[in-house]
C-alpha atoms as a PDB file:
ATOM      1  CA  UNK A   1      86.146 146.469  97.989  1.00  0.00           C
ATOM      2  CA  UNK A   2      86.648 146.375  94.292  1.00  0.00           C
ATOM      3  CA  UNK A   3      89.715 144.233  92.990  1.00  0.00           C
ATOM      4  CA  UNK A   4      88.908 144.424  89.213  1.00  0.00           C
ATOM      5  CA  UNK A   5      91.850 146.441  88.967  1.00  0.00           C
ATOM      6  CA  UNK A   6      93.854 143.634  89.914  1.00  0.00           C
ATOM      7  CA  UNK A   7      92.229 141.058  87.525  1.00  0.00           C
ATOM      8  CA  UNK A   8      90.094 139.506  90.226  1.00  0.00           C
ATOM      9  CA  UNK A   9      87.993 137.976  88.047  1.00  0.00           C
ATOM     10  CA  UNK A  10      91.013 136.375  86.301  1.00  0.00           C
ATOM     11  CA  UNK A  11      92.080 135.341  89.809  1.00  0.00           C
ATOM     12  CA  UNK A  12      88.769 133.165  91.070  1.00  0.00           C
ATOM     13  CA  UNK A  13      87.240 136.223  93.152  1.00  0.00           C
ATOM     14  CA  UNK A  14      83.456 136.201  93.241  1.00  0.00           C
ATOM     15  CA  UNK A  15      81.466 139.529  93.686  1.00  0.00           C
ATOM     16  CA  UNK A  16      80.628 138.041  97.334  1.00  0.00           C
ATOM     17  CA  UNK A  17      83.759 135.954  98.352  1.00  0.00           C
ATOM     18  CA  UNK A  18      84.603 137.345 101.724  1.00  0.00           C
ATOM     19  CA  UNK A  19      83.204 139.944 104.087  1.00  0.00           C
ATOM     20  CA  UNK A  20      84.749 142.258 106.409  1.00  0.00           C
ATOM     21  CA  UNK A  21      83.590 143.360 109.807  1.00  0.00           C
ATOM     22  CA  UNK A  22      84.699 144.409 112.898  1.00  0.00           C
ATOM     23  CA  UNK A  23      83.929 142.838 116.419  1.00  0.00           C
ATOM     24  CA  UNK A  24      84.798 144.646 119.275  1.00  0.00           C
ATOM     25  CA  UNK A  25      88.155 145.898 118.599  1.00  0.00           C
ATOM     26  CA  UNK A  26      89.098 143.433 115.645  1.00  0.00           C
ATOM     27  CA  UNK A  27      88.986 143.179 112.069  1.00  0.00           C
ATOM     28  CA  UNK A  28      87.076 139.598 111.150  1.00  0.00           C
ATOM     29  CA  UNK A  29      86.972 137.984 107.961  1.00  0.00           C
ATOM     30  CA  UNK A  30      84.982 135.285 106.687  1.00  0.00           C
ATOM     31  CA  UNK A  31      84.616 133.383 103.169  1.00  0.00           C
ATOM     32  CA  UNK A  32      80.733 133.501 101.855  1.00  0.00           C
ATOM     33  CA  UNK A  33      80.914 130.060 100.694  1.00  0.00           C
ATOM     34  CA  UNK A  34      82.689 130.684  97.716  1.00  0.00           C
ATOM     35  CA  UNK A  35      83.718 128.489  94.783  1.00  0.00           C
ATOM     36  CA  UNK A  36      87.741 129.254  94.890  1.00  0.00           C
ATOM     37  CA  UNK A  37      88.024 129.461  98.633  1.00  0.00           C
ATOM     38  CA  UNK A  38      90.162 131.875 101.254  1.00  0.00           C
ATOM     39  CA  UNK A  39      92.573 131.340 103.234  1.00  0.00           C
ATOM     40  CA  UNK A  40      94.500 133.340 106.294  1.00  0.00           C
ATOM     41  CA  UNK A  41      98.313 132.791 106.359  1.00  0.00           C
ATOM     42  CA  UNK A  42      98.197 129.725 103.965  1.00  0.00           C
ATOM     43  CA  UNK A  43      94.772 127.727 106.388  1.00  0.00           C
ATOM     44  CA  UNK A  44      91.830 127.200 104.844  1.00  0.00           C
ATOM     45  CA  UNK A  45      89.226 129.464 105.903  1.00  0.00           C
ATOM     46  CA  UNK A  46      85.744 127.384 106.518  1.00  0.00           C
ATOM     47  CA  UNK A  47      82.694 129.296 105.358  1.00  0.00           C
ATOM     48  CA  UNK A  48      80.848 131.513 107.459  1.00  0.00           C
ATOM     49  CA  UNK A  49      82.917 131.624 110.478  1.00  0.00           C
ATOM     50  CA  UNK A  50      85.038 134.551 111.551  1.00  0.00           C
ATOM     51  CA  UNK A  51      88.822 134.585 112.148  1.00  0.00           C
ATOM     52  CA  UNK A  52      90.629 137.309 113.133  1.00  0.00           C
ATOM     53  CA  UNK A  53      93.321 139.424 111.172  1.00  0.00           C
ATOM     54  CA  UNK A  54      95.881 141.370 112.648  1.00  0.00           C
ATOM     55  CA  UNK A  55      98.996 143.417 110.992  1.00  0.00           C
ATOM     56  CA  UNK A  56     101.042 141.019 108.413  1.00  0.00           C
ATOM     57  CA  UNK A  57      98.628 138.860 108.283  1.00  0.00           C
ATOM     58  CA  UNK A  58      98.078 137.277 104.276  1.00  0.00           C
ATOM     59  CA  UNK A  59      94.800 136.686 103.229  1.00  0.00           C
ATOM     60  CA  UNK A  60      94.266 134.633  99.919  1.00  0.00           C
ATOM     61  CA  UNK A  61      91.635 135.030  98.279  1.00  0.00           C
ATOM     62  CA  UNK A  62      90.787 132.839  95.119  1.00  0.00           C
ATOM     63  CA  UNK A  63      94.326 132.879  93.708  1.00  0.00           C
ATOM     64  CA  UNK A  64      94.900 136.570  94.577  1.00  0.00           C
ATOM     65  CA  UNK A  65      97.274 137.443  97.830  1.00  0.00           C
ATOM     66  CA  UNK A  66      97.721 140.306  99.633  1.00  0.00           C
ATOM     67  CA  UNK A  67      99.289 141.401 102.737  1.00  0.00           C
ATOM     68  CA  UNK A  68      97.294 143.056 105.785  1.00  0.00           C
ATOM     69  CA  UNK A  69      98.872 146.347 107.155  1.00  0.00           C
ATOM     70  CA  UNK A  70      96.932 148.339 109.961  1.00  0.00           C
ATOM     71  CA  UNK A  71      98.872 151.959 110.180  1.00  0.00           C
ATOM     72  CA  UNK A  72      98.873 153.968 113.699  1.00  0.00           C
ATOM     73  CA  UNK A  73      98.354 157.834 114.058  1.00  0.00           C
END
């Protein structure tokens, strides 16, 4: 995902912060040990381990938030 349009690396977001996968039927994120640090509705994410994210959810990474919608067809 490319956040240079939002200043990211203004913001303390490496090339390789977090990663994004899916597990079963859920969206996972995990920090790649990065210098800034992530974190999932304001805890600390610990590098390489998975937490889940589900709808509302804010995710923080470096100094950048955002909100986590899912939308339904």
């Amino acid at each position: 995902m490319d956040l240079s349009p939002y200043n990211a690396v203004d913001l303390g977001i490496s090339r390789h912060h977090v990663q994004f996968d899916i597990v079963g039927d859920r969206l996972m994120v995990k920090d790649l040990e990065s210098v800034n640090g992530s974190s999932l509705n304001g805890k600390p994410l610990a590098p390489n381990h998975y937490y889940p994210v589900t709808h509302g959810d804010e995710l923080k990474i470096g100094r950048l938030k955002m909100r986590i919608f899912f939308l339904y067809d």
